[in-house]
Protein backbone atom coordinates (compact mmCIF):
# COMPACT_ATOMS: atom_id res chain seq x y z
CA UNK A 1 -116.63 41.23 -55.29
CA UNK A 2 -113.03 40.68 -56.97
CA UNK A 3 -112.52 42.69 -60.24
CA UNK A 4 -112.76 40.86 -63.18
CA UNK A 5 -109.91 40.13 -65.56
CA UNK A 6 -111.41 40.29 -68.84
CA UNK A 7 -114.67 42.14 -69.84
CA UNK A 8 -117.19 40.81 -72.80
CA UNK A 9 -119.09 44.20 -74.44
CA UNK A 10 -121.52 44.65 -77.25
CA UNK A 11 -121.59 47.47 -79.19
CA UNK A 12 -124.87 48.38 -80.99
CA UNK A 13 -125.32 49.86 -84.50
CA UNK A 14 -128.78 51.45 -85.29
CA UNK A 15 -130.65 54.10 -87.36
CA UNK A 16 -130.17 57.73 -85.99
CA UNK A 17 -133.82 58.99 -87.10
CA UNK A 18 -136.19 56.66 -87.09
CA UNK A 19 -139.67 56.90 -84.19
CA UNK A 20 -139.45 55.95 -80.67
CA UNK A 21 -141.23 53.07 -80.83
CA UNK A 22 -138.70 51.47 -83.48
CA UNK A 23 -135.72 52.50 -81.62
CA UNK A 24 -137.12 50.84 -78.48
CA UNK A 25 -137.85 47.94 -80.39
CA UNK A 26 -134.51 47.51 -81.23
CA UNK A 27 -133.09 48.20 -78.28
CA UNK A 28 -134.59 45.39 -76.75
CA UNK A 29 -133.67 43.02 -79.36
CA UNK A 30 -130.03 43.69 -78.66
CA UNK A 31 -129.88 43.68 -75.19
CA UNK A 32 -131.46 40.51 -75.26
CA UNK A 33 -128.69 39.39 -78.13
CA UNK A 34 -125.82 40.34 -76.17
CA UNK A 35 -127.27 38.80 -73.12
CA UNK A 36 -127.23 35.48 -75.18
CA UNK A 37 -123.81 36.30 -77.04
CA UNK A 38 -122.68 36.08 -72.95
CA UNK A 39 -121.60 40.25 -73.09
CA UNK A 40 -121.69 42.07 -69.46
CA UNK A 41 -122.00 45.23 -71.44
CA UNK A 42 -124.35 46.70 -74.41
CA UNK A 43 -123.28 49.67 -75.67
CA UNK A 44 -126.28 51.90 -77.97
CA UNK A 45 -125.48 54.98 -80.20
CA UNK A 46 -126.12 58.48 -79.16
CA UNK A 47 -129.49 59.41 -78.68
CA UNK A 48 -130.64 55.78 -79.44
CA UNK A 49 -134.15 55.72 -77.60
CA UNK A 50 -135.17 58.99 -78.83
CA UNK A 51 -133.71 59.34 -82.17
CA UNK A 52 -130.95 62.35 -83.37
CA UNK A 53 -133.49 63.59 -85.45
CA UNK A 54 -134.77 66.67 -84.39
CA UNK A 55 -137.82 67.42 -86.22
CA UNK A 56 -139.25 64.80 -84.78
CA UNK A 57 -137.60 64.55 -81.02
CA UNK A 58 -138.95 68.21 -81.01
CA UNK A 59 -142.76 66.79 -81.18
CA UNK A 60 -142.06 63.72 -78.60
CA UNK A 61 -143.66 63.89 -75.64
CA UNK A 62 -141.35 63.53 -72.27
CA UNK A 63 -143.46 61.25 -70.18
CA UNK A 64 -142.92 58.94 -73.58
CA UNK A 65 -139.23 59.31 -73.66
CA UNK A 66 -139.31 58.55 -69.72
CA UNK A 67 -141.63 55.32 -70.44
CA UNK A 68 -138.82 54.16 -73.13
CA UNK A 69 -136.04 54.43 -70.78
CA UNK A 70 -137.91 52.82 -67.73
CA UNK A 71 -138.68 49.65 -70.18
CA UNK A 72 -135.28 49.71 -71.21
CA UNK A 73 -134.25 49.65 -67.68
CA UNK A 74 -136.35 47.03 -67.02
CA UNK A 75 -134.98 44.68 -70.03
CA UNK A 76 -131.21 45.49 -68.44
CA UNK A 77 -132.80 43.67 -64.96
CA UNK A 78 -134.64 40.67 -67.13
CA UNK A 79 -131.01 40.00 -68.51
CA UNK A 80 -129.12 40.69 -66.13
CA UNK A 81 -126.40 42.87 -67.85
CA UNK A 82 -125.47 46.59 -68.16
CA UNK A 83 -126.87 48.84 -70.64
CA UNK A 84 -125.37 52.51 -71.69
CA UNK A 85 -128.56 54.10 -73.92
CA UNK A 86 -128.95 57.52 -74.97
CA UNK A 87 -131.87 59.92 -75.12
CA UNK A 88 -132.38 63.86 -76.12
CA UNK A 89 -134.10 64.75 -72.74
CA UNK A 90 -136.20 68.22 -72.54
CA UNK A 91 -135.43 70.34 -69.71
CA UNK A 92 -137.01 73.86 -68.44
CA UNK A 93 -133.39 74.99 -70.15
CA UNK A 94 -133.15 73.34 -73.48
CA UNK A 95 -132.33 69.49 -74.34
CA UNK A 96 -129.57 67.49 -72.63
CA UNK A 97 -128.12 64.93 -75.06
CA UNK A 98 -127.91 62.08 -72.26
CA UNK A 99 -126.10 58.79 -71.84
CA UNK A 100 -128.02 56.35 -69.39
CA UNK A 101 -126.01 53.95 -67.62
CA UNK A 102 -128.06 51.28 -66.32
CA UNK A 103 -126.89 48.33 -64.05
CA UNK A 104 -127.98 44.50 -63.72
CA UNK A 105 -130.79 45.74 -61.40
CA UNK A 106 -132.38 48.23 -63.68
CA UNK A 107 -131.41 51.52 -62.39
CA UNK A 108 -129.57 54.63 -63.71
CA UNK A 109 -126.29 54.75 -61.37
CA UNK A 110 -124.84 57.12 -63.84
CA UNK A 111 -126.05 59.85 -66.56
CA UNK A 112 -123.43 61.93 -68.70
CA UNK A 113 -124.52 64.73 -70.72
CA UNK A 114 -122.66 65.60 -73.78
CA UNK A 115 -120.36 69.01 -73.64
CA UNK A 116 -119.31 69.54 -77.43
CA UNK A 117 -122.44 69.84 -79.16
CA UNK A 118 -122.53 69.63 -82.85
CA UNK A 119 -124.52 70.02 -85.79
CA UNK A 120 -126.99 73.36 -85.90
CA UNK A 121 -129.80 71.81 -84.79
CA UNK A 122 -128.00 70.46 -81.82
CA UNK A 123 -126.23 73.60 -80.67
CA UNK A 124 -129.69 75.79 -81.08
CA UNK A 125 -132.13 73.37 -78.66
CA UNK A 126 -129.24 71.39 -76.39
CA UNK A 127 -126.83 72.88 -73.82
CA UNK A 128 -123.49 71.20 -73.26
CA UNK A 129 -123.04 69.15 -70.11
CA UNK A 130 -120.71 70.56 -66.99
CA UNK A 131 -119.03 67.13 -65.65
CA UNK A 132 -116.68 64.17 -66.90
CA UNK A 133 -117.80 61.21 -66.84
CA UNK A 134 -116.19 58.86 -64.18
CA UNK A 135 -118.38 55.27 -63.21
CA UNK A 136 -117.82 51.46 -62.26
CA UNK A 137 -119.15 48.31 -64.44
CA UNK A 138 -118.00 45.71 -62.22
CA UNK A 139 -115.44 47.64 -60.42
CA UNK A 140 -113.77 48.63 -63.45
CA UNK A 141 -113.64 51.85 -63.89
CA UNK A 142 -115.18 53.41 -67.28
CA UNK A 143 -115.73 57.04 -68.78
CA UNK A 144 -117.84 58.26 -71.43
CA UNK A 145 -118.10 60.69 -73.91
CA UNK A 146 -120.44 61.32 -77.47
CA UNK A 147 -119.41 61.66 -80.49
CA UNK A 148 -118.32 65.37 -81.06
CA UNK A 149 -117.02 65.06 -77.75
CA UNK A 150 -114.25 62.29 -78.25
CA UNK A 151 -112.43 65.55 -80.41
CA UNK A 152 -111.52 66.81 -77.53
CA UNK A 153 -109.17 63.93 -75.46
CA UNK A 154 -109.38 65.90 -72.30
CA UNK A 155 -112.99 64.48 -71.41
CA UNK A 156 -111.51 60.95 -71.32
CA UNK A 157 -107.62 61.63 -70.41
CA UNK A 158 -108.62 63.15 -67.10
CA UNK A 159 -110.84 60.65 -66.30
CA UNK A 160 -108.08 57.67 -67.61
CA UNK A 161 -105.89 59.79 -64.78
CA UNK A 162 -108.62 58.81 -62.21
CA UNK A 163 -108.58 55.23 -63.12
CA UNK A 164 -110.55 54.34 -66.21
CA UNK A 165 -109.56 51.89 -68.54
CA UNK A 166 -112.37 51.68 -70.94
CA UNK A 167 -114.15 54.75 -73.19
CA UNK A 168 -117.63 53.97 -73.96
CA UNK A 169 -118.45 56.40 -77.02
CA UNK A 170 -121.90 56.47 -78.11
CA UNK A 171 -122.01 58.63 -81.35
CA UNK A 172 -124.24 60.13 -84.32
CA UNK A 173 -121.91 60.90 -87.07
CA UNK A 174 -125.00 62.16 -89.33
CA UNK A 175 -123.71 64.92 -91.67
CA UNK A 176 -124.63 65.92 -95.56
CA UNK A 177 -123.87 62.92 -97.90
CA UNK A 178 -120.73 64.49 -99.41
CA UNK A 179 -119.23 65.05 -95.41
CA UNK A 180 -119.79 61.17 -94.42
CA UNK A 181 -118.21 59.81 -97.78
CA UNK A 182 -115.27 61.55 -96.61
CA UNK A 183 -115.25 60.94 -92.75
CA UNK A 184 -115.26 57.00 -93.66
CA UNK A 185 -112.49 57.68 -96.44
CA UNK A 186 -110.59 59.86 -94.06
CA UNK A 187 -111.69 57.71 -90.95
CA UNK A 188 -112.28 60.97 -89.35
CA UNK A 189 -115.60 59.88 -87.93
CA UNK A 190 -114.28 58.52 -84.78
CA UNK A 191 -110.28 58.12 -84.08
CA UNK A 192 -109.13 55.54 -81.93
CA UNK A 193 -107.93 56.45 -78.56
CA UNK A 194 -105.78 54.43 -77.16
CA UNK A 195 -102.56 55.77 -78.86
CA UNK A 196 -102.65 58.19 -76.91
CA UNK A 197 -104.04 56.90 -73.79
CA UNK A 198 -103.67 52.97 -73.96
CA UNK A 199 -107.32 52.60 -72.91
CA UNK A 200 -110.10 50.11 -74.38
CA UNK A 201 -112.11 52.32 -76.62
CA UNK A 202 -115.86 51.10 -77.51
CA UNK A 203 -117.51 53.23 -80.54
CA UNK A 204 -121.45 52.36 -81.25
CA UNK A 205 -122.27 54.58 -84.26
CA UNK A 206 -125.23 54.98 -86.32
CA UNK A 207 -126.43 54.45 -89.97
CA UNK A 208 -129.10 55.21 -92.18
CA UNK A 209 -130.93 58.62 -93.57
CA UNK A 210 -133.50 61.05 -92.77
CA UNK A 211 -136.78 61.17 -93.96
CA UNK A 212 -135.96 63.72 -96.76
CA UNK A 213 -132.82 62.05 -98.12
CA UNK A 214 -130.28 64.76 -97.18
CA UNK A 215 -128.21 63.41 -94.21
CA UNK A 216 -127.02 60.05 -93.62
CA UNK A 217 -124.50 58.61 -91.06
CA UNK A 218 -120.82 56.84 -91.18
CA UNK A 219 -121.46 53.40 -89.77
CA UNK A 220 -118.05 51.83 -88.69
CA UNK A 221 -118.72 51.39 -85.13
CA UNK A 222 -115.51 49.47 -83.03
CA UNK A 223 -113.77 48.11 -80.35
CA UNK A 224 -110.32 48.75 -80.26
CA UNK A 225 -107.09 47.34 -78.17
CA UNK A 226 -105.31 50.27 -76.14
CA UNK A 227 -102.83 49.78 -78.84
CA UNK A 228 -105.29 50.93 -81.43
CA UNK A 229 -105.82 48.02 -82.86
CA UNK A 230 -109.53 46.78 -83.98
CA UNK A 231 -110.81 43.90 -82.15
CA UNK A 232 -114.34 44.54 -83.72
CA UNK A 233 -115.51 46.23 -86.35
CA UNK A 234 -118.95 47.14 -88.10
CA UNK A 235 -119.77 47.75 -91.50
CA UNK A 236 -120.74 51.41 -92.83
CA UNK A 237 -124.19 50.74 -94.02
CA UNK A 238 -126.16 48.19 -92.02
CA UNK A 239 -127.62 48.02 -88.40
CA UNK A 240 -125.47 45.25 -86.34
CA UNK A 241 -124.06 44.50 -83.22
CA UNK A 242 -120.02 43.28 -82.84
CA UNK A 243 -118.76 41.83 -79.55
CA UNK A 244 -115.49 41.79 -78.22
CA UNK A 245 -113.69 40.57 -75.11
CA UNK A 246 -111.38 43.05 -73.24
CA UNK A 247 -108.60 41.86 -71.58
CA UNK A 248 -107.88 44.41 -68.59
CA UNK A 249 -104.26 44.12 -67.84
CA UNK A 250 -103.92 45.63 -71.69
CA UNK A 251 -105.36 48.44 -70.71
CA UNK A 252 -102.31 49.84 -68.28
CA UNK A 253 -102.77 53.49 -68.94
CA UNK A 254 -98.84 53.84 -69.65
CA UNK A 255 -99.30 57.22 -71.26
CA UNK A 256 -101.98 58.52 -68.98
CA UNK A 257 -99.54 57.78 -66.45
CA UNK A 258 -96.29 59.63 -68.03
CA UNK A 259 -98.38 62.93 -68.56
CA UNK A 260 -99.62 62.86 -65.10
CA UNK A 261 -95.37 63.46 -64.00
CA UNK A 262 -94.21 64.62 -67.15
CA UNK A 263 -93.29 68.02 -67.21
CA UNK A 264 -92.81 68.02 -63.43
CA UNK A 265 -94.76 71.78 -63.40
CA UNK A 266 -97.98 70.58 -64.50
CA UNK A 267 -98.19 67.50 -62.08
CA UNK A 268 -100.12 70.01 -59.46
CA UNK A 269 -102.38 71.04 -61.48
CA UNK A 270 -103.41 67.35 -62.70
CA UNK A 271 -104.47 66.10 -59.55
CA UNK A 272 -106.27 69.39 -59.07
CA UNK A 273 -108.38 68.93 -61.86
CA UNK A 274 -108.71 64.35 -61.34
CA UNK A 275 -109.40 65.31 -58.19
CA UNK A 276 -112.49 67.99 -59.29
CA UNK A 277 -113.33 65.13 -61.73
CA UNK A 278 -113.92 62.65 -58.91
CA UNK A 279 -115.78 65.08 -57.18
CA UNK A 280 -118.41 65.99 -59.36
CA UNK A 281 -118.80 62.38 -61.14
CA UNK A 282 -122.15 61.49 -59.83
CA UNK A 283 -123.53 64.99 -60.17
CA UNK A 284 -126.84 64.31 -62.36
CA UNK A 285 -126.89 66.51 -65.34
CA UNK A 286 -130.04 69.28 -64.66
């Protein structure tokens, strides 16, 4: 199959801690939007299916999380599009925060696990992943990383050196009140990336507040231009879904590029470590 020229994503905006059975609701109601707004892609926020919430993802039983993530499989098949969802999955080893992606035919061809965790409830029951995340939508090649983990630009610059020209960035910017009123002031909650890699770069935040009224989230999910520029953009406070259409020859990697020859002594030891990042890309996260 010839690789397409231009790329149509979604990118969903939802609550961060509401029940399972909301979140899957939800879910379904935007893949089957984005299906009809014509998108090849739906991007959903970090930990979407399960919630970010942990009180309650603490009290969820697997096989139900499992059950969530095969229906939402099984929508991505019905429409015939790809879907990148997120769950908090339990392991004999603490939680994995996971992103699913799922292709046209309903199955998982690719699962990244999160390796900056964040947040004190999120560092004491999850473990940080051990991979980069390196996968195909078409024959295009994509990376992901979750929200804390976009601080760090090595997670998607090595994987930009193996090819990828779009960063799908599922996130959960929750924090105390006071901390989100100044990430959206600051626009610290998530920083474009293509200034510094001249990649497509596809944010789905979240919104809303816990059930006691402490927390709530900074909205503003995008998709951006390698240039930086916003093609789409969400509001802070509301659940939505924007849609953009990526034109691929934009996204030339010119900077990934330069640093992969420039200085001339750390060349080597780039392709060493694109090279271990191509490697261990389809490991599943345990």
């Amino acid at each position: 199959m010839e690789t397409p020229k231009t790329l149509q994503v979604s990118c969903v905006q939802l609550h961060w801690a509401k029940p399972i059975e909301y979140n899957l609701d939800r879910t379904l109601h935007y893949i089957q939007a984005a299906a009809a707004a014509g998108s090849r892609v739906v991007l959903l926020p970090e930990a979407g299916l399960t919630s970010y919430y942990f009180p309650y993802v603490l009290g969820l039983d697997p096989a139900r999380v499992q059950a969530a993530l095969d229906r939402t499989c099984q929508a991505a098949a019905e429409h015939r599009l790809w879907v990148i969802a997120g769950t908090l999955r339990q392991t004999p080893d603490r939680y994995l925060n996971l992103a699913h992606v799922i292709n046209p035919e309903g199955r998982v061809v690719h699962e990244y696990a999160k390796v900056h965790l964040a947040g004190r409830d999120e560092q004491k029951y999850c473990r940080g992943g051990n991979k980069l995340s390196l996968f195909q939508v078409d024959g295009i090649w994509c990376t992901l990383v979750i929200c804390r983990d976009g601080r760090h630009p090595e997670l998607y610059r090595l994987p930009a050196m193996a090819g990828a020209q779009i960063l799908f960035h599922p996130s959960c910017s929750s924090d105390e009140i006071e901390a989100v009123i100044w990430k959206r002031v600051s626009g610290r909650a998530q920083q474009p990336v293509g200034p510094n890699s001249k990649i497509f770069h596809c944010v789905a935040n979240t919104i809303g507040q816990p059930p006691d009224g402490r927390q709530t989230s900074s909205g503003g999910s995008f998709i951006r231009e390698p240039n930086g520029m916003p093609l789409a953009e969400a509001g802070p406070c509301q659940e939505e879904m924007i849609t953009a259409v990526l034109d691929l020859e934009r996204a030339d990697r010119s900077y990934i590029l330069d640093s992969l020859k420039n200085p001339p002594f750390l060349a080597g030891h780039w392709e060493r470590m694109v090279a271990e990042t191509r490697a261990r890309a389809d490991l599943k996260p345990e």
